[in-house]
Protein backbone atom coordinates (compact mmCIF):
# COMPACT_ATOMS: atom_id res chain seq x y z
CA UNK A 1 24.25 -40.75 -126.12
CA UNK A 2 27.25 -41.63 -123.59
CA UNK A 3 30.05 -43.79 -124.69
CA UNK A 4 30.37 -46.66 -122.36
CA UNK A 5 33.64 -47.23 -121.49
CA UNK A 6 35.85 -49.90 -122.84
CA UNK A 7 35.94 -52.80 -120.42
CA UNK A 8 39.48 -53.99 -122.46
CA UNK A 9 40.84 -50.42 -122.76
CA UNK A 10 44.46 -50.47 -120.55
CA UNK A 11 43.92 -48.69 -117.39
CA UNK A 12 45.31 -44.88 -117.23
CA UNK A 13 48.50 -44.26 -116.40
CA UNK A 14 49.01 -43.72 -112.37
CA UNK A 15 50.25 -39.71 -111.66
CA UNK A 16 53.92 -40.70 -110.40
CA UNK A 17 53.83 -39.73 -106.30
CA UNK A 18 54.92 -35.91 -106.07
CA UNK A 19 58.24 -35.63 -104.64
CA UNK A 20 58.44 -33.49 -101.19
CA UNK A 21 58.79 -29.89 -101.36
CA UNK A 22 62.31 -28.84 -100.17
CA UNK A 23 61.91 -26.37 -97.04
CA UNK A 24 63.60 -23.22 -97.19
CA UNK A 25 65.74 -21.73 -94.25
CA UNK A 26 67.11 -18.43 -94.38
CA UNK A 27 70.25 -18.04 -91.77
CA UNK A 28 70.94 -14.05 -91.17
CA UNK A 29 74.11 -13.52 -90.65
CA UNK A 30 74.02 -10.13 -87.70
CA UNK A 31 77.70 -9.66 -87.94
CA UNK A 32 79.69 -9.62 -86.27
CA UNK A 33 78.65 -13.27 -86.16
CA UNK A 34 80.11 -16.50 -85.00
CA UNK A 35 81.13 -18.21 -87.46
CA UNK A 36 80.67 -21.93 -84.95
CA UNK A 37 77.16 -20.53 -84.55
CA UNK A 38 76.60 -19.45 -88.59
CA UNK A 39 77.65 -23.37 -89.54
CA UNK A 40 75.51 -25.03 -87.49
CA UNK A 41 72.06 -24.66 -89.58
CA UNK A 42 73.93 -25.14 -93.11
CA UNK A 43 75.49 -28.39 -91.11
CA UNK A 44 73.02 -29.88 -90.22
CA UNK A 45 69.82 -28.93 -92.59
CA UNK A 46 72.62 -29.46 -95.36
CA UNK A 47 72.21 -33.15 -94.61
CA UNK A 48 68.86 -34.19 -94.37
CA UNK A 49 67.47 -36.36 -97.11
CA UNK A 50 63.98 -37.39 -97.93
CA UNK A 51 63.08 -39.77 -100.48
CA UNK A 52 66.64 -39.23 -102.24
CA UNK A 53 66.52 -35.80 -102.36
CA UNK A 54 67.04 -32.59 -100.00
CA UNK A 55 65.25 -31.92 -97.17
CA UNK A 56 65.99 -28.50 -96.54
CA UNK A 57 67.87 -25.36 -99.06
CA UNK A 58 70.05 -23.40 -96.17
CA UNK A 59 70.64 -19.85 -97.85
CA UNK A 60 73.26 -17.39 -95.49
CA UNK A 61 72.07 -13.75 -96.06
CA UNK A 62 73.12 -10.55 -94.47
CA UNK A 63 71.79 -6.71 -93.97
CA UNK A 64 74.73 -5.64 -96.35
CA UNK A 65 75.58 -8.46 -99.16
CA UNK A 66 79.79 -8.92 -99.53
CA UNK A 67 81.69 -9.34 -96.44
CA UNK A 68 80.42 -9.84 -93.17
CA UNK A 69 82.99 -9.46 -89.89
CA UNK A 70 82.98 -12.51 -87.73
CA UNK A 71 83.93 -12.66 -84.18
CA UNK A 72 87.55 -14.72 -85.17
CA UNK A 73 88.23 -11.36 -87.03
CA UNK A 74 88.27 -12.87 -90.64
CA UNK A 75 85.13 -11.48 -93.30
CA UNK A 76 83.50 -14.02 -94.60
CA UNK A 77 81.65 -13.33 -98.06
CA UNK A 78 77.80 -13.42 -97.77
CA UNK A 79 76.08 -13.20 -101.52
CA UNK A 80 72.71 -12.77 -99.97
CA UNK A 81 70.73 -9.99 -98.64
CA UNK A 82 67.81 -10.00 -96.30
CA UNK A 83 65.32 -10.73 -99.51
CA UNK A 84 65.91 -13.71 -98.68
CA UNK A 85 63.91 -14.25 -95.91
CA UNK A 86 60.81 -13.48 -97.80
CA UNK A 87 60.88 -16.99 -99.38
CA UNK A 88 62.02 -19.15 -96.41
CA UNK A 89 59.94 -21.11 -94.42
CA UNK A 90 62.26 -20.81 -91.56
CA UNK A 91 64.49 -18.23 -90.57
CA UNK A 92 67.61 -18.60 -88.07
CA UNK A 93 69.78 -15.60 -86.82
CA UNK A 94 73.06 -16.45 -86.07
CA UNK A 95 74.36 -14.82 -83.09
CA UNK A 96 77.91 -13.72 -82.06
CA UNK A 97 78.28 -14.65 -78.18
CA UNK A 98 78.32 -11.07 -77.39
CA UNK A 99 75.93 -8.79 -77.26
CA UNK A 100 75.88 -5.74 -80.16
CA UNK A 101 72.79 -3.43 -80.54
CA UNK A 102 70.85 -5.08 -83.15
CA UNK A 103 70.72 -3.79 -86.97
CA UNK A 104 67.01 -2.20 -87.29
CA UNK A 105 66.63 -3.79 -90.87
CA UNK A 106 67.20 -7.16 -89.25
CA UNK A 107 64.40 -6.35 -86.61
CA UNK A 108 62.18 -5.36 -89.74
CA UNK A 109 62.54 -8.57 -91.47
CA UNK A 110 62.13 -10.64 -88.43
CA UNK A 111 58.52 -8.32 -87.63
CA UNK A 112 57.96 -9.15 -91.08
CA UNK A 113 58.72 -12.94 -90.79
CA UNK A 114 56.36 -13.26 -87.86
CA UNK A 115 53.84 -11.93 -89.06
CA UNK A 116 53.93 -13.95 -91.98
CA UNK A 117 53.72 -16.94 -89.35
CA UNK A 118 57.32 -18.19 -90.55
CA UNK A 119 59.46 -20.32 -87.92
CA UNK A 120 61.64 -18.14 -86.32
CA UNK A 121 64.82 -19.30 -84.34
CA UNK A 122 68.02 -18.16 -82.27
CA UNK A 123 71.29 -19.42 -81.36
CA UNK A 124 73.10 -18.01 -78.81
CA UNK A 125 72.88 -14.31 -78.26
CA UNK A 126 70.51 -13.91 -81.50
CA UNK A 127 67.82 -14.32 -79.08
CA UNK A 128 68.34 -10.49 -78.37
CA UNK A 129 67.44 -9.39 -81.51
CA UNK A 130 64.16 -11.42 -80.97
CA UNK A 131 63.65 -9.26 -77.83
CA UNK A 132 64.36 -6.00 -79.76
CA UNK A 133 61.69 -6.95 -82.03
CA UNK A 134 58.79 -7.59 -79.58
CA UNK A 135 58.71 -11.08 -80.76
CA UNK A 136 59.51 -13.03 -77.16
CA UNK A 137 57.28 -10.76 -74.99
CA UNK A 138 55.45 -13.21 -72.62
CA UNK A 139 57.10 -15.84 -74.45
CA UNK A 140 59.23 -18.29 -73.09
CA UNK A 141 62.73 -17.92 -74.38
CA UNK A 142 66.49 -18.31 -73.25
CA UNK A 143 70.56 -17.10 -74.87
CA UNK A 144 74.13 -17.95 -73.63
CA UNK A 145 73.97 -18.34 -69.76
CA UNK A 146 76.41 -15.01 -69.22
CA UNK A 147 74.31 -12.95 -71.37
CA UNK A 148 70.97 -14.01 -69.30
CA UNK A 149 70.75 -11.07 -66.34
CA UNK A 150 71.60 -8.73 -69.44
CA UNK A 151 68.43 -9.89 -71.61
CA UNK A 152 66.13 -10.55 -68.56
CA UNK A 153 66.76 -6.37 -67.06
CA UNK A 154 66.54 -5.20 -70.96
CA UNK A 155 63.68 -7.38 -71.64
CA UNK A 156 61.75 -8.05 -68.37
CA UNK A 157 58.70 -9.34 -70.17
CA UNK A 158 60.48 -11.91 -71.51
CA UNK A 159 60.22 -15.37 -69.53
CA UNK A 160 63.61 -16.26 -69.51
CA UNK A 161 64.32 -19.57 -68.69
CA UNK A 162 67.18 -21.22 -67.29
CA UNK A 163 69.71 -24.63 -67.54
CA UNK A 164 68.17 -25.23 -70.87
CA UNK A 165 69.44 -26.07 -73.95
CA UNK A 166 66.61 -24.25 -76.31
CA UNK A 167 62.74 -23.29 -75.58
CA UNK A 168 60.26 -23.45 -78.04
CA UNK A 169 57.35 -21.22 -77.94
CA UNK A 170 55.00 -21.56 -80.84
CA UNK A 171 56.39 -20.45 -83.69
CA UNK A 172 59.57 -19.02 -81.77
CA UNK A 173 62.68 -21.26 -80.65
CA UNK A 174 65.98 -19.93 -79.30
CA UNK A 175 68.98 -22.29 -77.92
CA UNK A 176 71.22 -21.23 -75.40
CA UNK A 177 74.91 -20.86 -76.50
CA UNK A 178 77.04 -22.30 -78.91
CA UNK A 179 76.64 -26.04 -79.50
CA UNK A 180 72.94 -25.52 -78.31
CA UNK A 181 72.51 -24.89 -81.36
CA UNK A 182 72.79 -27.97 -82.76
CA UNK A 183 70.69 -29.39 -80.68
CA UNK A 184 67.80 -26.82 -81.64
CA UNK A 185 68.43 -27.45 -85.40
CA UNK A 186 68.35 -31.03 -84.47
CA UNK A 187 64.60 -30.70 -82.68
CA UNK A 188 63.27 -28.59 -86.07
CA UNK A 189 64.33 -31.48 -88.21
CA UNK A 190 62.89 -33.84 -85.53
CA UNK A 191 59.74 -31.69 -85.64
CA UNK A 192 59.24 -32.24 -89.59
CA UNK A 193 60.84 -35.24 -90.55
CA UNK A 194 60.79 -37.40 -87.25
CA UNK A 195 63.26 -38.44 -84.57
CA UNK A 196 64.71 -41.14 -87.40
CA UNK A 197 65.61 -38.51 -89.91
CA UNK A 198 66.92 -36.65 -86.94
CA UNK A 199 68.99 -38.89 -85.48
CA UNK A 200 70.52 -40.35 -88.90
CA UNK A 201 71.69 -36.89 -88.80
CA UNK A 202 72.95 -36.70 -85.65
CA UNK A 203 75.34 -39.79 -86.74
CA UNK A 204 76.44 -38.07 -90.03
CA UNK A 205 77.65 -35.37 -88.01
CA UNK A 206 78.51 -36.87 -85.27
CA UNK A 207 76.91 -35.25 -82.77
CA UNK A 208 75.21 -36.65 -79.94
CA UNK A 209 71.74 -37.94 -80.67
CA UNK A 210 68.27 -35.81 -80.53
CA UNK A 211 68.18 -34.23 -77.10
CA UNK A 212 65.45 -32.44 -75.38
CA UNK A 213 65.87 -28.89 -74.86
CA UNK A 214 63.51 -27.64 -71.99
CA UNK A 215 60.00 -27.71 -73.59
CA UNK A 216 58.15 -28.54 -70.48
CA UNK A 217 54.83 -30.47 -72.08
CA UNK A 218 57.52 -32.37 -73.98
CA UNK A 219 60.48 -32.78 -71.19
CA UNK A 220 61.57 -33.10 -67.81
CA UNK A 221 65.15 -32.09 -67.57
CA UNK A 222 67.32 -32.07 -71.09
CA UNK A 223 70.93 -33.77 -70.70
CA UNK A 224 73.70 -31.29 -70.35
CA UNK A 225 76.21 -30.99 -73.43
CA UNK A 226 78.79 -33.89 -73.36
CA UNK A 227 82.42 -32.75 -71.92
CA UNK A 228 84.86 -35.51 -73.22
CA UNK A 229 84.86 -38.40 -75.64
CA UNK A 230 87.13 -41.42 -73.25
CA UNK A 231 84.13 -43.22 -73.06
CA UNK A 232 82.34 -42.19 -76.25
CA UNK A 233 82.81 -45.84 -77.91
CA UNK A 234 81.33 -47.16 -74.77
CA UNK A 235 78.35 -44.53 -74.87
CA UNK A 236 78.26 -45.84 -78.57
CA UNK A 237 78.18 -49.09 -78.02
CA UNK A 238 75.52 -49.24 -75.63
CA UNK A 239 73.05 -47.69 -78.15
CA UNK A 240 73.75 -50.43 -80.54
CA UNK A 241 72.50 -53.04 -77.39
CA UNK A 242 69.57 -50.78 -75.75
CA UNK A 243 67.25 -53.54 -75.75
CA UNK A 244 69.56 -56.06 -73.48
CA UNK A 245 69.45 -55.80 -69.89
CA UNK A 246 72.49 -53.24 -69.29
CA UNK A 247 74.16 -52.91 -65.80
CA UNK A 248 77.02 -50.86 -64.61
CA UNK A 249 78.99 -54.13 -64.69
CA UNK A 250 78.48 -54.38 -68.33
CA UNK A 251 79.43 -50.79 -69.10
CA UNK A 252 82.61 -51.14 -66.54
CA UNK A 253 83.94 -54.24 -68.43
CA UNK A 254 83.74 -52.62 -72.05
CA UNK A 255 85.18 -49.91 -70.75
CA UNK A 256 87.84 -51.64 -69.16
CA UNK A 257 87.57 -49.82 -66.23
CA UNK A 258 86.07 -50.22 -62.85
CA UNK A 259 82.39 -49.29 -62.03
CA UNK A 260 83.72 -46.63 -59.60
CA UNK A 261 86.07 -45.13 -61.89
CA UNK A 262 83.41 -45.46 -64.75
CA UNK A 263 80.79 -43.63 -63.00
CA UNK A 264 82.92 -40.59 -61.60
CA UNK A 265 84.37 -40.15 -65.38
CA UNK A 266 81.06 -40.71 -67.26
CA UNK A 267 79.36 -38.29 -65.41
CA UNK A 268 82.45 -35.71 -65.12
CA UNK A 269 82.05 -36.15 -69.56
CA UNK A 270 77.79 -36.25 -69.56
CA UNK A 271 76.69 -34.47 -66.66
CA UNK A 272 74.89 -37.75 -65.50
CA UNK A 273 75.04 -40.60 -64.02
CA UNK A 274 75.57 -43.68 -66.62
CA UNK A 275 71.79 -45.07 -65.41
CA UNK A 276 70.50 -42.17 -65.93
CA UNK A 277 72.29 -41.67 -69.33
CA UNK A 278 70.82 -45.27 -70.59
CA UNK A 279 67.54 -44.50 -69.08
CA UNK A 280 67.44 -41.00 -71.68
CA UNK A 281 68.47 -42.92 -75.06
CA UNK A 282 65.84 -45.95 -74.32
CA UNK A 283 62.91 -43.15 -73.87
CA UNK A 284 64.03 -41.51 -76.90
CA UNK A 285 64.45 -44.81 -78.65
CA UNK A 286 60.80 -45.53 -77.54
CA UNK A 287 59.70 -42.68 -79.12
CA UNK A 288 61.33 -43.03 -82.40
CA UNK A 289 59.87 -46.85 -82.51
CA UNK A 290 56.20 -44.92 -81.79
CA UNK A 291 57.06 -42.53 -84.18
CA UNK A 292 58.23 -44.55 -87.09
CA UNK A 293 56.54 -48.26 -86.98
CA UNK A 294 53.34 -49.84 -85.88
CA UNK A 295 54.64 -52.34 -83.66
CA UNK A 296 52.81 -52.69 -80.54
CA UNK A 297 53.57 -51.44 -77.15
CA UNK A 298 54.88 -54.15 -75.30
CA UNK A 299 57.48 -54.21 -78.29
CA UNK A 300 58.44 -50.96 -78.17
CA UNK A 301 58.76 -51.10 -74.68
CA UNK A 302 61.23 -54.43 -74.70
CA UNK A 303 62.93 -53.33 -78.18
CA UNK A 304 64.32 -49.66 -76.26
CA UNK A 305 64.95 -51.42 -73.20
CA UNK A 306 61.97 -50.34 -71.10
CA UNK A 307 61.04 -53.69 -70.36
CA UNK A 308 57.13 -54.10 -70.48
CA UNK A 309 54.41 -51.57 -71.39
CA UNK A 310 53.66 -50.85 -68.06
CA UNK A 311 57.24 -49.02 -67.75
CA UNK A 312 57.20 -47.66 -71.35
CA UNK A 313 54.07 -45.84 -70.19
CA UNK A 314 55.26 -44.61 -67.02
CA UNK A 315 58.70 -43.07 -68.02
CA UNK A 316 56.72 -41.24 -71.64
CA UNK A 317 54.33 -40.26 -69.37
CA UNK A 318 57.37 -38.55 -66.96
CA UNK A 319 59.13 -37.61 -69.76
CA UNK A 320 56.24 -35.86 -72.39
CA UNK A 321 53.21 -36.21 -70.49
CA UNK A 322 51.63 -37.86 -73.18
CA UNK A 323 50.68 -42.16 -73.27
CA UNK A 324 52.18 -44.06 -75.62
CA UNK A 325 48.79 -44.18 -77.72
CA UNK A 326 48.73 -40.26 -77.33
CA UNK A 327 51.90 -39.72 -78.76
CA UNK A 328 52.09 -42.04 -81.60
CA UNK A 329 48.62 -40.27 -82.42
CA UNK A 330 50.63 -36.53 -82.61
CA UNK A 331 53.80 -37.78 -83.95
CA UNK A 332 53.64 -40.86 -86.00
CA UNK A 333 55.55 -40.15 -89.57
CA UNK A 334 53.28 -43.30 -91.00
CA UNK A 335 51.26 -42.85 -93.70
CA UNK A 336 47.25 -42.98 -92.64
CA UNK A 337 45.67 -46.24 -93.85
CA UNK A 338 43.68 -45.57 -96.41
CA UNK A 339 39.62 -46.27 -95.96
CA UNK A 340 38.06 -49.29 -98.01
């Protein structure tokens, strides 16, 4: 006969919420490599927290364990070999900013990696060893901006694409060169964590904020890589006050400058004009607010500076080609209510 329960018995204990599994990113070293370019994962993955704890374990392997030549001409000591790609979730080559005929093992273990449907990334001139491998046939893909006639008449089934700062293609990304980079490893932690995590980052290392990189259903055209800092505290300042109704005046006068001498010398340091540069940081602050709250769209669109919905919708459907509705829907980091 069935025991009925005990309507005074204390309620079971509740299973304590299981803490996030740390990703895994393997970053080959193909010497000789830059050492700018080998940094730039352990960086910024290095500093990405989730609930208190890691968000990503960056592990540097090599073909050959023990020193690995860089392009500055120092060795620097790798401990691990390419068994560790095998566990990773993600795997980054490192490249040099020259081209060097890839090391076959490396194009073994990145065949391998694919077709174990791991993430797979470049930076710089790794994207060649991509090539080598088959993995960016018919794929959009791009490397350093000198080394792009080179990988387009090696590769020609490659879709090589130009003036931006990384592609993503499925599972495949590759940045252009150098500090590209950081703006690819940026998007990745973007991808799985959201653009607050991402950005947070961006500050710790500060590095300009989350930037798109050329992904056309996503972008329209990515902001070029910053070229001087004399009007950083004023680029800074004006993301503290996105939501207020900026002008050129406004910019001018903290800069203590003119608004003639403030737009020739922000866009000789940003590639853009200071409008246009505001314009960028209140879409991505609109999508960050979508991403990471519930609040409703005519707040979103007055808290980043868009003014009403109407606008928010116009420049994220420019910008992504996606509604406001359709994008919180594909990238909101909130938990899903849970049915009655």
């Amino acid at each position: 006969m069935p025991i009925a329960p005990d309507a005074h018995a204390a309620p079971a204990p509740s299973r304590p919420p299981r803490a996030p599994r740390v990703q895994r990113v393997a970053v080959i070293a193909a010497p000789p490599v830059s050492m700018f370019n080998l940094a730039i994962p352990e960086m910024l993955f290095g500093k990405v927290e989730i609930d208190g704890g890691p968000g990503y374990e960056t592990v540097i392997c090599a073909p050959d364990p023990g020193p690995v030549t860089t392009t500055g001409g120092l060795d620097l000591i790798v401990p691990h070999g390419l068994d560790a790609v095998d566990a990773a979730d993600t795997v980054v080559l490192a490249g040099s900013g020259s081209y060097t005929d890839p090391d076959p093992r490396i194009l073994d273990v990145l065949r391998r990696a694919a077709a174990a449907g791991k993430r797979i990334a470049s930076i710089c001139t790794g994207a060649f060893a991509l090539a080598e491998a088959g993995l960016l046939d018919g794929r959009a893909a791009t490397t350093y901006w000198t080394y792009r006639k080179q990988l387009a008449d090696r590769h020609p089934a490659v879709d090589l694409q130009d003036d931006v700062l990384f592609v993503q293609d499925g599972p495949l990304l590759t940045s252009s060169g150098y500090a590209a980079g950081i703006d690819l490893c940026l998007h990745v932690i973007r991808t799985d964590h959201g653009a607050a995590v991402a950005n947070t980052v961006a500050r710790l290392a500060l590095v300009a904020p989350v930037r798109p990189g050329g992904q056309t259903q996503f972008t329209q055209t990515p902001l070029p890589p910053e070229r001087g800092i004399s009007f950083a505290d004023t680029r800074a300042w004006a993301m503290g006050h996105l939501d207020e109704p900026l002008t050129l005046t406004d910019l001018a006068r903290h800069a203590g400058t003119s608004v003639r001498t403030l737009s020739r010398r922000f866009h000789a340091e940003t590639g853009v004009s200071p409008l246009q540069w505001l314009l960028h940081q209140r879409v991505e602050r609109a999508k960050e607010l979508l991403e990471t709250t519930s609040l409703g769209m005519e707040h979103v669109a007055r808290a980043s500076g868009l003014g009403t919905g109407d606008s928010l919708r116009q420049h994220l459907l420019r910008r992504t080609g996606l509604t406001p509705s359709a994008y919180r829907s594909s990238f909101s980091r909130l938990a899903a209510p849970v049915p009655d």
